[in-house]
Protein backbone atom coordinates (compact mmCIF):
# COMPACT_ATOMS: atom_id res chain seq x y z
CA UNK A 1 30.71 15.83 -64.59
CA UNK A 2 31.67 19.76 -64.22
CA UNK A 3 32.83 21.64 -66.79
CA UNK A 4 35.12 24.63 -66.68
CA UNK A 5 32.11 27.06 -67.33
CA UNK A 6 30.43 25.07 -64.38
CA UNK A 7 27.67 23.73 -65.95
CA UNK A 8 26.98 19.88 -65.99
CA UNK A 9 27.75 17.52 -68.60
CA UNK A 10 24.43 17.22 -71.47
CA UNK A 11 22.95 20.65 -68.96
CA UNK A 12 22.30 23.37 -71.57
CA UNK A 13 24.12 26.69 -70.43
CA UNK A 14 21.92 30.00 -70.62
CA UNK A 15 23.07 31.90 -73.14
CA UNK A 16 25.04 34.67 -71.67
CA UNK A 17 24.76 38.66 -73.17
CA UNK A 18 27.44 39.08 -76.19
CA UNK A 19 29.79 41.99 -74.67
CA UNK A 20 30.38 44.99 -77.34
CA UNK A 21 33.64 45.23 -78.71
CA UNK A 22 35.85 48.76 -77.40
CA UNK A 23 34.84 49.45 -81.58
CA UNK A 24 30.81 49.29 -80.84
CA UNK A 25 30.69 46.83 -83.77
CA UNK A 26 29.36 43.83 -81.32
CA UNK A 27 32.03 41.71 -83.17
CA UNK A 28 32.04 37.85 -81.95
CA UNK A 29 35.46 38.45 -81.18
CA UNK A 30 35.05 40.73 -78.58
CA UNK A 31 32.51 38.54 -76.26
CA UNK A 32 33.00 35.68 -74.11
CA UNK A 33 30.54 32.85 -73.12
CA UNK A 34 31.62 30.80 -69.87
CA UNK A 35 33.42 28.13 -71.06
CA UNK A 36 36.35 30.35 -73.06
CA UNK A 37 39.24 28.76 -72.00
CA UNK A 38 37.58 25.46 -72.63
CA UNK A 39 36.70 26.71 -76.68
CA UNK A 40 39.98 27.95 -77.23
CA UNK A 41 42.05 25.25 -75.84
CA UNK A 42 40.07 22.74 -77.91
CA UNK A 43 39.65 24.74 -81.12
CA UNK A 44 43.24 24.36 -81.20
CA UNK A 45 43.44 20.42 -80.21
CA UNK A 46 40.23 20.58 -83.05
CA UNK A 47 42.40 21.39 -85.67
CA UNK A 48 43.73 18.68 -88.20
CA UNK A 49 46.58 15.91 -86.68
CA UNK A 50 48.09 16.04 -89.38
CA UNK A 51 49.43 19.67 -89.50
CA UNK A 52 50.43 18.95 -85.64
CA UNK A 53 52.67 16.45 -86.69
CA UNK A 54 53.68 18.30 -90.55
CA UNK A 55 55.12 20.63 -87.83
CA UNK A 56 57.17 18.64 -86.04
CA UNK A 57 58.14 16.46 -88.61
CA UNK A 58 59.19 19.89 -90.53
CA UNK A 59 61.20 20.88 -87.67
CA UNK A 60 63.26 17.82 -87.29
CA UNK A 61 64.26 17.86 -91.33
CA UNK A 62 65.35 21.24 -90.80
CA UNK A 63 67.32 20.09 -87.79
CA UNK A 64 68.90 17.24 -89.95
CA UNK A 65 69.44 19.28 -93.00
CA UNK A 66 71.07 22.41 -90.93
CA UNK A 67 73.39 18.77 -89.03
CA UNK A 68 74.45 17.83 -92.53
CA UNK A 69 74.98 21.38 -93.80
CA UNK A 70 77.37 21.98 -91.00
CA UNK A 71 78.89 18.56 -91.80
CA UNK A 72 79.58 19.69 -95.61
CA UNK A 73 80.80 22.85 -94.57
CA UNK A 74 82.86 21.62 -91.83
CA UNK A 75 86.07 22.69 -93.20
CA UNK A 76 84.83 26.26 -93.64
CA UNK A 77 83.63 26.35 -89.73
CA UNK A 78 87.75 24.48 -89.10
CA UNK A 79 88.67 27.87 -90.54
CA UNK A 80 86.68 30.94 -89.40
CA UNK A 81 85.12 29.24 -86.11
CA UNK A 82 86.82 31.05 -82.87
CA UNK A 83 85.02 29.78 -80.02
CA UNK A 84 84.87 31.82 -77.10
CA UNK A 85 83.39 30.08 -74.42
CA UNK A 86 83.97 33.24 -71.79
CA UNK A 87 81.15 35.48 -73.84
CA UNK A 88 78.59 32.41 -73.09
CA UNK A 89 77.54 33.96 -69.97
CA UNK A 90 76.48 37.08 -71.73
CA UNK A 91 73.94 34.78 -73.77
CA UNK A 92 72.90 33.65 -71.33
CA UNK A 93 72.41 36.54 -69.94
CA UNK A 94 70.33 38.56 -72.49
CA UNK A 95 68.29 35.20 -72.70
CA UNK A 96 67.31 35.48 -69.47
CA UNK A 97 66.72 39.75 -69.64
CA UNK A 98 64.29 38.36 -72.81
CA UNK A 99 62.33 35.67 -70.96
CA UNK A 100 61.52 38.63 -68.04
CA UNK A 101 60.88 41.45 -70.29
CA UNK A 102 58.23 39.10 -71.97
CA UNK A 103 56.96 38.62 -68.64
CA UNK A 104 56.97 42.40 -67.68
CA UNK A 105 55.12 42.97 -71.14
CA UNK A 106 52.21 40.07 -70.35
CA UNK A 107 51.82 41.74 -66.81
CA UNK A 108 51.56 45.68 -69.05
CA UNK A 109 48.89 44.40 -71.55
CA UNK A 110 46.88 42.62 -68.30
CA UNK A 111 46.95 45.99 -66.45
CA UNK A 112 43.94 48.12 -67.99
CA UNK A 113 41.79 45.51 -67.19
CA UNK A 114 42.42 45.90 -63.92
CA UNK A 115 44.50 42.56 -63.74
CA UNK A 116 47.91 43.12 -61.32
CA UNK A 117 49.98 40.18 -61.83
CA UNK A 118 53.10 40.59 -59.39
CA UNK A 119 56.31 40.42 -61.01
CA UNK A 120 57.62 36.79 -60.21
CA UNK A 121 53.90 35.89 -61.26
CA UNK A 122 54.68 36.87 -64.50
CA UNK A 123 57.48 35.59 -65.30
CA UNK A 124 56.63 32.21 -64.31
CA UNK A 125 53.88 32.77 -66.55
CA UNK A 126 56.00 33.76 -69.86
CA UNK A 127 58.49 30.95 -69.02
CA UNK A 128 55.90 28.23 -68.81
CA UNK A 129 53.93 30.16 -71.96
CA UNK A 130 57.35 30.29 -74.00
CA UNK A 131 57.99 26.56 -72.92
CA UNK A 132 54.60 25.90 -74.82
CA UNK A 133 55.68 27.10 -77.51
CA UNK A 134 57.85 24.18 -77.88
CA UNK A 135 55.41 21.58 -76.57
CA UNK A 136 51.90 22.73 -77.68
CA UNK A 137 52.65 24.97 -80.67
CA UNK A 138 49.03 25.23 -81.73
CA UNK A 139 48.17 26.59 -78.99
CA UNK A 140 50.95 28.55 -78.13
CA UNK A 141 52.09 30.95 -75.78
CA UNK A 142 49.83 33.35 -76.02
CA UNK A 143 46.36 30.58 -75.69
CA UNK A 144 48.29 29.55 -72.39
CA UNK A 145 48.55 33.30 -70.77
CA UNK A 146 45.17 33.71 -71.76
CA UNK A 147 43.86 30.91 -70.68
CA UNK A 148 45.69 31.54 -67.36
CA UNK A 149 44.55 34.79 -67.15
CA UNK A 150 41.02 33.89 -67.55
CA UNK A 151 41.26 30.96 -64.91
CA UNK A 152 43.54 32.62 -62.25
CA UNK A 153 42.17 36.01 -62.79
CA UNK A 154 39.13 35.86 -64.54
CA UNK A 155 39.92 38.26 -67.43
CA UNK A 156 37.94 37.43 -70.55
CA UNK A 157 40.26 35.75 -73.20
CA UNK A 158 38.97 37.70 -76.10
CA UNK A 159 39.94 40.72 -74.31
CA UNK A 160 43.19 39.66 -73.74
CA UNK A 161 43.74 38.49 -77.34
CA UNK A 162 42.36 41.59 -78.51
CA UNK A 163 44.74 43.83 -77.23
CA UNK A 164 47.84 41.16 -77.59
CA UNK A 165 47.40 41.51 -81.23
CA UNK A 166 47.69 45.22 -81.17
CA UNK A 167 50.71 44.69 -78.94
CA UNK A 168 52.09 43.01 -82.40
CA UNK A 169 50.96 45.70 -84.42
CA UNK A 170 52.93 47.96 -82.32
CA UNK A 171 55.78 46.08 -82.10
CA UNK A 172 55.88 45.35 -86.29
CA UNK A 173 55.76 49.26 -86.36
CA UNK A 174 58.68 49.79 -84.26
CA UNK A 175 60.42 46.61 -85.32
CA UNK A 176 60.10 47.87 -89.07
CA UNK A 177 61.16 51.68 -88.33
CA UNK A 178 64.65 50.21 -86.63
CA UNK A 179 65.30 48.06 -89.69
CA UNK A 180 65.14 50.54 -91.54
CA UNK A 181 67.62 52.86 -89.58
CA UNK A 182 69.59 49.24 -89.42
CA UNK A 183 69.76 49.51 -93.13
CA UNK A 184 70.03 53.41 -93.37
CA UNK A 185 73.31 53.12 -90.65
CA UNK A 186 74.69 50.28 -92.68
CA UNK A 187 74.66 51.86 -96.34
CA UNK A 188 72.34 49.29 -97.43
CA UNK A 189 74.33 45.93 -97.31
CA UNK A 190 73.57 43.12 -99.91
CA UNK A 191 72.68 45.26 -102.54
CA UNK A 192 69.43 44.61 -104.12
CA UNK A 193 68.68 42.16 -101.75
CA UNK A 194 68.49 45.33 -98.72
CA UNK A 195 66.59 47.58 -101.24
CA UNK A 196 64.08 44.91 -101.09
CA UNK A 197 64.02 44.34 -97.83
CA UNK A 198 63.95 48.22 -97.41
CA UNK A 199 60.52 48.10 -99.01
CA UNK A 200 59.05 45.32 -96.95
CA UNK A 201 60.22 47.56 -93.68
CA UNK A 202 58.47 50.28 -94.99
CA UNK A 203 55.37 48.65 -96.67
CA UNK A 204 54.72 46.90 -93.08
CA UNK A 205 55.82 49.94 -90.68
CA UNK A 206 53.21 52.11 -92.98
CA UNK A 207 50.29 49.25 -92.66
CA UNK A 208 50.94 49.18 -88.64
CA UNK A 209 50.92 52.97 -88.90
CA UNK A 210 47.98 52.71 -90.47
CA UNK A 211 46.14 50.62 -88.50
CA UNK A 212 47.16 51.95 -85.11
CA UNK A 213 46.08 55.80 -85.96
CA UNK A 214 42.92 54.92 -87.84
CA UNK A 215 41.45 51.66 -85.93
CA UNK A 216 38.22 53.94 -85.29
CA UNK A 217 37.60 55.02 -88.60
CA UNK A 218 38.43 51.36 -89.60
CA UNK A 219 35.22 49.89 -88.13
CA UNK A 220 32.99 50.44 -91.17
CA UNK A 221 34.85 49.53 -93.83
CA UNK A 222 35.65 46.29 -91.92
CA UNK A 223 31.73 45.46 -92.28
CA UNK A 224 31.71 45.21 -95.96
CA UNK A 225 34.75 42.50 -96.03
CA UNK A 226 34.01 39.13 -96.18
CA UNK A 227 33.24 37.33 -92.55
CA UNK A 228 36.23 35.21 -92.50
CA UNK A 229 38.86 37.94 -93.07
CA UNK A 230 36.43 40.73 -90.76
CA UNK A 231 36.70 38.16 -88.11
CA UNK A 232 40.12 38.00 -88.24
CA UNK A 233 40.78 41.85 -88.54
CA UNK A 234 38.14 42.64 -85.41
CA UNK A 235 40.31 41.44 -82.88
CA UNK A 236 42.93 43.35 -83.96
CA UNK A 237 41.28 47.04 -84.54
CA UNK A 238 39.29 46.28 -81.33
CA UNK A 239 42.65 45.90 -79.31
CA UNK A 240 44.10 49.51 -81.33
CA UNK A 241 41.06 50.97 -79.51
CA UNK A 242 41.74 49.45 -76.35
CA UNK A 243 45.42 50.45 -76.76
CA UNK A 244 44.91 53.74 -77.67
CA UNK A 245 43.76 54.62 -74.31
CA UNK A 246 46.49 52.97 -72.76
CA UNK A 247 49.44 55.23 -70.98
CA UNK A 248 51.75 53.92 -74.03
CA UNK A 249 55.53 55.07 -72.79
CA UNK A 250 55.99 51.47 -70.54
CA UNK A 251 54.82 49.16 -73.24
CA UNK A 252 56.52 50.92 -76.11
CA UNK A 253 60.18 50.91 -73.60
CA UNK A 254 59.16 47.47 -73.43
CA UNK A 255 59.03 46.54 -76.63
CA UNK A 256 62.22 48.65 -77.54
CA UNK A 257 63.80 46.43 -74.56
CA UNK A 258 62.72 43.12 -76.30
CA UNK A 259 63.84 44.05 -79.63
CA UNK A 260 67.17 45.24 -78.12
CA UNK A 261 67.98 42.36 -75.68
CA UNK A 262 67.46 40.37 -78.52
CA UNK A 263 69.98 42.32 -80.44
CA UNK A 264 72.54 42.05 -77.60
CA UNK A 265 72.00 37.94 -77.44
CA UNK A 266 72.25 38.05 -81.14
CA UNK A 267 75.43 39.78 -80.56
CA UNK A 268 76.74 37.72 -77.80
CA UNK A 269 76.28 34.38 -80.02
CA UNK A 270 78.34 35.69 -82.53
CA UNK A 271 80.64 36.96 -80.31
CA UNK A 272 81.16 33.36 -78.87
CA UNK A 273 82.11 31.71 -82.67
CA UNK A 274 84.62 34.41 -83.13
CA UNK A 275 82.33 36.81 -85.48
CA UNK A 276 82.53 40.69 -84.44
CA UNK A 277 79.58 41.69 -85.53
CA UNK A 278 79.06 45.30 -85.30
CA UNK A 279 75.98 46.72 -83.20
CA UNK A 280 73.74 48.12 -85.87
CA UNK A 281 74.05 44.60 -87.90
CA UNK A 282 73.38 42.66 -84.98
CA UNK A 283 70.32 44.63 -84.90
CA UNK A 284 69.67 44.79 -87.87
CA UNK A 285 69.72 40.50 -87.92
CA UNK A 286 67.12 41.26 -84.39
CA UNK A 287 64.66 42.98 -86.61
CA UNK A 288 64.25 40.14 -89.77
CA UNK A 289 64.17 37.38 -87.34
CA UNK A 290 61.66 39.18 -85.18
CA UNK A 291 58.95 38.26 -88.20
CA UNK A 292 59.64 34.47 -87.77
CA UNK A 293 56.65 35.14 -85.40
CA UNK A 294 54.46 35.41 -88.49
CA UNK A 295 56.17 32.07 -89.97
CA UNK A 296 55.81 30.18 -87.00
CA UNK A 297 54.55 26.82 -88.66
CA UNK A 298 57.07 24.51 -86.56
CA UNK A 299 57.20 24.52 -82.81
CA UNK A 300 58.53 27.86 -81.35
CA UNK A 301 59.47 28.82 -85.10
CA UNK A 302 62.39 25.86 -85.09
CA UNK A 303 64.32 26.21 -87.53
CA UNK A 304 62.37 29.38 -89.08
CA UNK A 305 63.94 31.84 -86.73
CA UNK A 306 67.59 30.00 -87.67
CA UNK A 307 67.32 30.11 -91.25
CA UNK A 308 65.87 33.88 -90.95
CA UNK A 309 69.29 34.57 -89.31
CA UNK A 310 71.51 33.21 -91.62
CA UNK A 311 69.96 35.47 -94.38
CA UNK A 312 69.88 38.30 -92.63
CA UNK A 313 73.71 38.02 -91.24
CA UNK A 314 74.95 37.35 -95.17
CA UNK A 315 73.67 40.79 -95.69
CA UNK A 316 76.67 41.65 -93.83
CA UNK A 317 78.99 39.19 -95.03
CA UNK A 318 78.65 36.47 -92.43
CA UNK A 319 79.36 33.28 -93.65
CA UNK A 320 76.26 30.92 -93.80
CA UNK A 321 77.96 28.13 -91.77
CA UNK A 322 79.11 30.32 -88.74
CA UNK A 323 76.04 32.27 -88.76
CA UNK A 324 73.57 28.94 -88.53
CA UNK A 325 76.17 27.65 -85.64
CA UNK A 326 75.51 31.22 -83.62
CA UNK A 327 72.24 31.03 -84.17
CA UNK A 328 71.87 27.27 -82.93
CA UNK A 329 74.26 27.78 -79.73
CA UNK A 330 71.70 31.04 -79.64
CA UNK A 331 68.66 28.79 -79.58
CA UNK A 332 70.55 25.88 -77.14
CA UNK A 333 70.71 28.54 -74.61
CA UNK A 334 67.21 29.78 -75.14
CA UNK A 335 65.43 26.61 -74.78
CA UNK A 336 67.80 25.90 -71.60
CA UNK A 337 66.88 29.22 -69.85
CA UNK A 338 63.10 28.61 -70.94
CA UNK A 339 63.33 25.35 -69.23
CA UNK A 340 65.46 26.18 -65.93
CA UNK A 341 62.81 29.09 -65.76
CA UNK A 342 59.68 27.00 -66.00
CA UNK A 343 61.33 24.58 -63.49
CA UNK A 344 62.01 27.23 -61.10
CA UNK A 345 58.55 28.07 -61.61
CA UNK A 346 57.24 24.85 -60.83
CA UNK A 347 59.38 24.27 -57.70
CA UNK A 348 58.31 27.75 -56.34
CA UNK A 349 54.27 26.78 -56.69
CA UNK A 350 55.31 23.58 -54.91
CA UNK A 351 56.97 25.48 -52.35
């Protein structure tokens, strides 16, 4: 038997040259041995069952408990719920500008390694990688472009990884600095509760700051931490370095474009329960959920990214129950454009 590397089964592989991270530190997480793919698809199977399932047994109680909330409050929704069913094209719509833009981002951060993916390419790729989400939340979106990437166009996954994670950093910075003009525009609603939240903007935003205009200098100091957290933090001040000689206008338009297509769908869904929700709130609900990323313990952050809304829209005065119905009819048509997209994709590699 072959494996992916393509060495036989019980053959011992020559060890291959460790590649030097774009820091010169030689950290692990910079090199790549033949069977990548392979190592990262099954460190992720590797890891316990048990939080697999936690995961999706914690999604469906927050599925049940947001059914019976709705229940209980049903008289509330009988009284402020205006449905609109002629603004559901418009979620759908930013959906689908979301599920592209993702694309168009995967094909930016592929570029300076002289990867090209053409534009249909990848966004088949982000639909089927956003569809994994859902399915194989372990491994996740980004483990399937990479492993795509490495396997279709043999780019190292480390690489890849490497400069993903800066991509976050990035997109934490600029996330944080428009939550904080969010908050700014809106006079601070919620009271102590936005002062707070104020803080967090900043004390992230600064941290990103940090990290993206000192990665270099960062290399040292990284040494002296213990292995488990420097292997963790490599990654992610090798892919600064990598990013810093990138040309950064696209990706930083594209990031802007994520954040605000997601403010526009967040608007939309409101829009279609009867709730006007100004611009700047809708954006500033965009920029708190945008963190259910780093609270993504159920599949595709189910149920996370919901309950993140339905704080952040009570800072202006939503009511709970109309908020958690936008931002299920919001998720609804997610999953169904995720889904027509992947099957699109599918029929067009058949074709």
């Amino acid at each position: 038997m072959t494996g992916v590397g393509g060495a036989t089964a019980g053959e011992a592989k020559p060890p291959r040259p460790a590649e030097h991270s774009a820091l010169g530190t030689g950290s692990p997480a910079a090199a790549d041995g033949p069977g990548d793919d392979r190592d990262l698809r099954a460190g992720a199977a590797g890891r316990p069952r048990w939080r697999r399932v936690a995961g999706g047994l914690l999604a469906l109680a927050l599925l049940f408990a947001g059914a019976v909330y709705l229940y209980q409050r049903r008289d509330v929704l009988l009284q402020h719920l205006e449905l609109r069913p002629a603004v559901l094209p418009l979620v759908v719509l930013f959906e689908t500008v979301l599920l592209v833009t993702r694309g168009l981002l995967t094909r930016e951060v592929a570029r300076p390694f002289g990867v090209r993916l053409r534009v249909v390419e990848a966004v088949n790729l982000s639909s089927w990688s956003t569809l994994a989400n859902y399915l194989a939340p372990l491994v996740g979106g980004t483990g399937v472009r990479a492993v795509y990437l490495k396997r279709q166009h043999r780019l190292p996954f480390s690489h890849f990884l490497s400069l993903q994670m800066a991509t976050y950093t990035l997109h934490f910075a600029i996330t944080s600095a428009l939550g904080l003009a969010a908050l700014a525009v809106l006079g601070l609603p919620g009271g102590a509760v936005a002062r707070l939240l104020a803080v967090a903007f900043a004390g992230v935003g600064a941290s990103c700051l940090l990290v993206l205009a000192a990665a270099p200098r960062l290399a040292v100091p990284l040494r002296w931490l213990p292995g488990r957290l420097a292997r963790r933090l490599a990654p992610v001040l090798d892919g600064v370095v990598r990013l810093r000689g990138m040309r950064k206008g696209r990706l930083v338009a594209l990031l802007l474009a994520i954040l605000l297509a997601s403010a526009a769908s967040i608007h939309s869904a409101f829009a279609l329960v009867g709730v006007p929700l100004a611009p700047w709130s809708a954006l500033l609900v965009a920029t708190v959920a945008a963190f259910s990323v780093v609270l993504s313990i159920t599949p595709a952050a189910f149920g996370i990214t919901e309950s993140i809304i339905v704080f952040a829209a009570g800072l202006v005065a939503v009511a709970p129950a109309v908020a958690l119905t936008a931002a299920g009819i919001k998720r609804l048509v997610a999953v169904a454009v995720v889904t027509a997209g992947a099957g699109l994709a599918g029929l067009g590699r058949r074709g």
